[in-house]
Protein backbone atom coordinates (compact mmCIF):
# COMPACT_ATOMS: atom_id res chain seq x y z
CA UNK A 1 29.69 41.16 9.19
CA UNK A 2 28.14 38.29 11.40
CA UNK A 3 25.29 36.26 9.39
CA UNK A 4 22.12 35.05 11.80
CA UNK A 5 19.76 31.97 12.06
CA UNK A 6 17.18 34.09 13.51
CA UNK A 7 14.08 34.00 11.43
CA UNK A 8 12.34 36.85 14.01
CA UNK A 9 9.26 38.18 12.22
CA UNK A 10 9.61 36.46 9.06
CA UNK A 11 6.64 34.28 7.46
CA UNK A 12 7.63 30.55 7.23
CA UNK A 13 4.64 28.49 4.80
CA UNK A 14 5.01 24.68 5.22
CA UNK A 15 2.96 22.42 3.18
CA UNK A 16 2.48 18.87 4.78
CA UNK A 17 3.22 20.90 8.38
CA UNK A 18 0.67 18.41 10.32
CA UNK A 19 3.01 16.11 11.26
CA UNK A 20 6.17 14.07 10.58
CA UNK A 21 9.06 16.14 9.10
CA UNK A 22 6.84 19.33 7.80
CA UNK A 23 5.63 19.39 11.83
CA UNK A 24 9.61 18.86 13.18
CA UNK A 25 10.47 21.78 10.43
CA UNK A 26 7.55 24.06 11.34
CA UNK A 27 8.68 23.69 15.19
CA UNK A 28 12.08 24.10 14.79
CA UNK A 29 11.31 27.34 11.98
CA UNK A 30 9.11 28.77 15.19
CA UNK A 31 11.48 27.94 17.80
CA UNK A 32 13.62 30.82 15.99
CA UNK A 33 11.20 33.31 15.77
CA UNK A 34 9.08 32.54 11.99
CA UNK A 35 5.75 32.90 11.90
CA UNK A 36 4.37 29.76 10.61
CA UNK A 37 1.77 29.94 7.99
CA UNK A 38 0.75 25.53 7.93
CA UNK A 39 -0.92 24.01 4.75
CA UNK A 40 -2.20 20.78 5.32
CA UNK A 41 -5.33 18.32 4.99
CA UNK A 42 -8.11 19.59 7.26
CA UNK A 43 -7.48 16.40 9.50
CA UNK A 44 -3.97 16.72 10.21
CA UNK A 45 -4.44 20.70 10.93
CA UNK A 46 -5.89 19.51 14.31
CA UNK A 47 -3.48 20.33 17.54
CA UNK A 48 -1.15 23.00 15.82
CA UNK A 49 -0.17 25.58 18.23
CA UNK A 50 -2.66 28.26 18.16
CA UNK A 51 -0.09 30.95 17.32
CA UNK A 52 0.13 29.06 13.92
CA UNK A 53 -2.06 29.89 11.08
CA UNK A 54 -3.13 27.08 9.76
CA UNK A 55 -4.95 26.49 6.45
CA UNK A 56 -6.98 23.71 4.82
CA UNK A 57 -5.08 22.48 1.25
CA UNK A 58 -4.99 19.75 -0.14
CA UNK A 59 -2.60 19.32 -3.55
CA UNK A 60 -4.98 17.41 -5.48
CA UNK A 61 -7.86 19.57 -5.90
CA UNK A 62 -7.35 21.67 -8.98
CA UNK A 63 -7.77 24.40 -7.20
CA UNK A 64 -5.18 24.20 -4.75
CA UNK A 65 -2.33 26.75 -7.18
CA UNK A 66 -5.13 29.44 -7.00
CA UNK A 67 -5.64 29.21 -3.19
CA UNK A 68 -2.04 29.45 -3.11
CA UNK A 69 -1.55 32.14 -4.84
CA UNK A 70 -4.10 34.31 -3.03
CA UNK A 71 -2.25 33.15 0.39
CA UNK A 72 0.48 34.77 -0.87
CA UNK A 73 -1.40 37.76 -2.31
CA UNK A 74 -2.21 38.11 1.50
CA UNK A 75 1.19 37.65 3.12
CA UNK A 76 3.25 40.06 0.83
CA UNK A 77 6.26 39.06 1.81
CA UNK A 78 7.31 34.97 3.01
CA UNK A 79 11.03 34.30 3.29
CA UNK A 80 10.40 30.59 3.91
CA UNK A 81 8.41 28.12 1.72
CA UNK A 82 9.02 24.57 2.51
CA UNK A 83 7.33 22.08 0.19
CA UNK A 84 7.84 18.97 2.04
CA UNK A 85 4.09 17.81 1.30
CA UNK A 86 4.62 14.71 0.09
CA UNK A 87 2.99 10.97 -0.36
CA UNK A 88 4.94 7.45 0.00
CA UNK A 89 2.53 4.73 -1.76
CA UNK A 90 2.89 1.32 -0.72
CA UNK A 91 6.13 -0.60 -2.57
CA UNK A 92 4.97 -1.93 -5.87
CA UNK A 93 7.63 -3.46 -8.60
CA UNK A 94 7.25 -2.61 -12.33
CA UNK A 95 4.77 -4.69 -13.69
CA UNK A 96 2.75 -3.97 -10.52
CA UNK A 97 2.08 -0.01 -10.86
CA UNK A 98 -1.78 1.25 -10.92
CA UNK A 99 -2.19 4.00 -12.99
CA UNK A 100 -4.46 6.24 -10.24
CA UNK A 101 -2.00 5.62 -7.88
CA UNK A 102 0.72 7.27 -10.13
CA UNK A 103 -1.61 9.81 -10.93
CA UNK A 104 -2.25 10.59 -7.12
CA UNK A 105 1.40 10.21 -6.36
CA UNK A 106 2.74 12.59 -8.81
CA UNK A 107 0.80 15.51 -8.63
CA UNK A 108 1.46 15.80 -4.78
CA UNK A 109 5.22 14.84 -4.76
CA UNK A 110 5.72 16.94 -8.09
CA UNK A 111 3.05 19.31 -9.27
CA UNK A 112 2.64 19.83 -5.80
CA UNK A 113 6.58 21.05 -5.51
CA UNK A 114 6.57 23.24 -8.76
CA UNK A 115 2.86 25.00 -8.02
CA UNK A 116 4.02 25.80 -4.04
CA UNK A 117 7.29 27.40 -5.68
CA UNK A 118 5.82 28.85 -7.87
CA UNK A 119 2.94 30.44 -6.48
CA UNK A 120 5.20 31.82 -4.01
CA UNK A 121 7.76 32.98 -6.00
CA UNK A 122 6.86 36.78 -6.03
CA UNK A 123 6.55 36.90 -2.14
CA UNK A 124 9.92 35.05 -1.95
CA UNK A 125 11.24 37.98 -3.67
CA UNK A 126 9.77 40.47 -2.09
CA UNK A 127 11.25 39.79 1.41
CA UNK A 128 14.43 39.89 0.15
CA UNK A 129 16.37 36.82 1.06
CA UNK A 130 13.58 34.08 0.18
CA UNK A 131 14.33 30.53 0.69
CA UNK A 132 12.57 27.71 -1.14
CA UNK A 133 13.08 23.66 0.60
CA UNK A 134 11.97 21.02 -1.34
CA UNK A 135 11.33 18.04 0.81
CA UNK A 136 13.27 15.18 -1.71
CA UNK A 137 14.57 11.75 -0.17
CA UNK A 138 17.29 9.42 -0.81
CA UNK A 139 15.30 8.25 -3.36
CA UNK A 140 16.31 11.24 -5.06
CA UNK A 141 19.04 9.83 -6.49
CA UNK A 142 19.51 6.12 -5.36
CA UNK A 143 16.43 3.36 -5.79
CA UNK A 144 15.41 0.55 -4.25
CA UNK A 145 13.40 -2.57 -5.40
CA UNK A 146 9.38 -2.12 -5.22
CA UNK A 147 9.59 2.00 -5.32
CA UNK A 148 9.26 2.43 -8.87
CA UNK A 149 6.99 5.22 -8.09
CA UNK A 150 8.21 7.01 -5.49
CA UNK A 151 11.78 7.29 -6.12
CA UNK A 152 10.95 8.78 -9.79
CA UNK A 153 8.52 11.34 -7.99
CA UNK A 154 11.48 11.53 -6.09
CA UNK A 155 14.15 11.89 -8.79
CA UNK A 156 11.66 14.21 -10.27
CA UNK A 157 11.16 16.40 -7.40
CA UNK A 158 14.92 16.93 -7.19
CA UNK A 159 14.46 18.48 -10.93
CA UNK A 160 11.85 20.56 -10.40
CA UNK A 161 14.38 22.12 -7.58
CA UNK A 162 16.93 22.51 -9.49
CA UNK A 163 15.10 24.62 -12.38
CA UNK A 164 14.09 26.68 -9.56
CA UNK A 165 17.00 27.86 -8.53
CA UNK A 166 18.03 28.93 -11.67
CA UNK A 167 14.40 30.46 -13.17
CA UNK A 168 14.66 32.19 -9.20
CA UNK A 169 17.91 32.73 -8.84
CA UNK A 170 18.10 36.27 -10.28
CA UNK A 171 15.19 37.43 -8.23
CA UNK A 172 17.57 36.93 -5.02
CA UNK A 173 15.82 33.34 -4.13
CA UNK A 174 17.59 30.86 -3.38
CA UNK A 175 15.84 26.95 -3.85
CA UNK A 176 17.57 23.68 -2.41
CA UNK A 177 16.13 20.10 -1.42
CA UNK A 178 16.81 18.07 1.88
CA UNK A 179 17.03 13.96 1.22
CA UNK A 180 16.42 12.22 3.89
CA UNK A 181 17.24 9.00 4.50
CA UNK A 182 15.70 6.54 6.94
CA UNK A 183 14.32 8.36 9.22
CA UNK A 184 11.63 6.42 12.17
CA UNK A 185 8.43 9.21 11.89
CA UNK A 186 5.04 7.48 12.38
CA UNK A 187 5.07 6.93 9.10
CA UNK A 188 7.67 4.60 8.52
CA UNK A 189 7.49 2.83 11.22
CA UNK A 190 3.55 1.88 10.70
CA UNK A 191 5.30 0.55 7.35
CA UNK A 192 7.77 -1.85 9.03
CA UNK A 193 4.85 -2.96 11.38
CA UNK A 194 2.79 -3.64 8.55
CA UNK A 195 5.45 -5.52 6.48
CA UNK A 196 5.93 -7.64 9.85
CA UNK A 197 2.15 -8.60 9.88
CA UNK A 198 2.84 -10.21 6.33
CA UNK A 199 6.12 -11.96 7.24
CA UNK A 200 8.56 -9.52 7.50
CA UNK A 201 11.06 -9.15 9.78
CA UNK A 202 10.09 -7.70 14.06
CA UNK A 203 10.05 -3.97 13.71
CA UNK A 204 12.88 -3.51 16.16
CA UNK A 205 14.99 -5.60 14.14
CA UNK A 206 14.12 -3.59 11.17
CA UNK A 207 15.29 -0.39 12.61
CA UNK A 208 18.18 -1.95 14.14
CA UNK A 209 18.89 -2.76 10.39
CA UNK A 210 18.89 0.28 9.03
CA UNK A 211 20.80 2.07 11.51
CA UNK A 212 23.54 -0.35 11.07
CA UNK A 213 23.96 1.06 7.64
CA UNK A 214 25.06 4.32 8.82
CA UNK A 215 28.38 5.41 9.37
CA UNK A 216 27.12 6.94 12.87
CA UNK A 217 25.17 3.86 14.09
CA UNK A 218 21.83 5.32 14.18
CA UNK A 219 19.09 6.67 11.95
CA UNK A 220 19.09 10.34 11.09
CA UNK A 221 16.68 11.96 13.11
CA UNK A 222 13.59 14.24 12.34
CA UNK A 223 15.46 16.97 14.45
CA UNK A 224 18.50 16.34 12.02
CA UNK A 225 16.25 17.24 9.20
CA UNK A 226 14.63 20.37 10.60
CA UNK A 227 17.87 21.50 12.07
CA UNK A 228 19.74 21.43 8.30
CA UNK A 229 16.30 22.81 7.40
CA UNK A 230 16.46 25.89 9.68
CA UNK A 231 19.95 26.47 8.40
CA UNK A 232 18.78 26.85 5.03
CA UNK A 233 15.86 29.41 5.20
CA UNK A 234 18.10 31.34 7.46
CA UNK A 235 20.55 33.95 5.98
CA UNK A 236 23.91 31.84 7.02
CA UNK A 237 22.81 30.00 3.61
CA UNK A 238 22.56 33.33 1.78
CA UNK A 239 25.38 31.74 -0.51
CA UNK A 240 23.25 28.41 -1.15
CA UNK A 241 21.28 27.38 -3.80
CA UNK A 242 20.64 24.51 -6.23
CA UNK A 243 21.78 21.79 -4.04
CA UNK A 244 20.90 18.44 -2.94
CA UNK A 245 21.38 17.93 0.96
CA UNK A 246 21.61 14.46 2.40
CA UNK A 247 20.55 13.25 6.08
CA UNK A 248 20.96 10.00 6.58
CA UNK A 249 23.34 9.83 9.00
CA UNK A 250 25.70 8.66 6.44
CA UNK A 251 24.92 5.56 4.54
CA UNK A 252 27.94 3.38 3.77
């Protein structure tokens, strides 16, 4: 029997699906036929295709596990949840960490993972081949200097998938994380221009770096992410779960 990456009628929820990598994921999940159900901040909810639904949430606010629980209540049955919600904090080494900031940090790049999952475990099961995509990094499991805080939120997230899979796993739902490395969104890039307004080296040069560190000569894409992304909420990864994907172009 054939196995399809046609998501046709299937509910798709994104958290962090106003731009960057949730957006890419969201467009590529709709260019196959999901229905895309987008959580993010009321800002970035602005400009979404009107055939999205698109919902206010924001991962701090202690109330955010109970909103999504009754989203699910609503939808039944989602076969996608992507929890790629996420926040970077600016590079800080060890004897430089704030305490809010960690605070802030982990309960959107960690709580934030474990309450989507889980409040959407039960409509994950219900459609019968759910797939749950935790939006990691290669921060995952590598580090770099000044990210003390992000690569354990990081590190952490990666755990939080993992017990997924196997608390989910006999409920027919299969959990895995992307981990992208470099990749140019808006996001990074207003990083490398700000690090070149304090001395650091000319944006293009910066990107030219990082590519150069790749086996293929270029940064992995955002479309390189929401392509391996489609692949897994679709059922030709019915045999998946519990993994760690890279994306990075391969780093040497």
């Amino acid at each position: 029997m054939s196995v399809t990456q046609d998501l046709t009628g299937r509910n798709a929820v994104i958290t962090g699906a106003g731009g960057g990598l949730g957006r890419a994921i969201a467009d590529r999940l709709a260019a196959s036929g999901a229905r895309i159900v987008a959580l993010d901040l009321q800002q970035m909810l602005e400009g979404l295709p009107a055939g999205w639904e698109r919902i206010a949430l924001d991962l701090t606010d202690p109330a955010a596990e109970a909103q999504m629980r009754a989203i699910a209540d609503r939808l039944g049955k989602v076969s996608v949840v992507v929890a790629n919600a996420g926040l970077v904090p600016p590079w800080r080494g060890l004897t430089e960490l704030e305490a809010a900031e960690w605070h802030r940090v982990m309960t959107v790049n960690v709580w934030g993972v474990a309450i989507t999952l889980g409040s959407f475990a039960d409509a994950l099961a219900a459609s019968g081949h759910g797939s749950g995509i935790v939006m990691a990094s290669i921060n995952g499991f590598r580090a770099h200097p000044k990210q003390v805080l992000y690569t354990a939120s990081k590190h952490a997230a990666i755990g939080v998938m993992r017990a997924a899979a196997m608390d989910l796993g006999t409920r027919g739902i299969r959990v895995n994380a992307l981990a992208p490395g470099p990749v140019a969104t808006d996001a990074l890039v207003s990083r490398i221009v700000a690090r070149h307004a304090a001395s650091g080296p000319v944006p293009e040069v910066a990107l030219g770096a990082l590519a150069a560190e790749t086996m293929l000569g270029r940064m992995a894409t955002m479309a390189d992410v929401a392509n391996l992304a489609h692949f897994l909420a679709s059922d030709a990864a019915a045999g998946l779960t519990g993994h760690v994907y890279p994306v990075e172009a391969g780093l040497a």
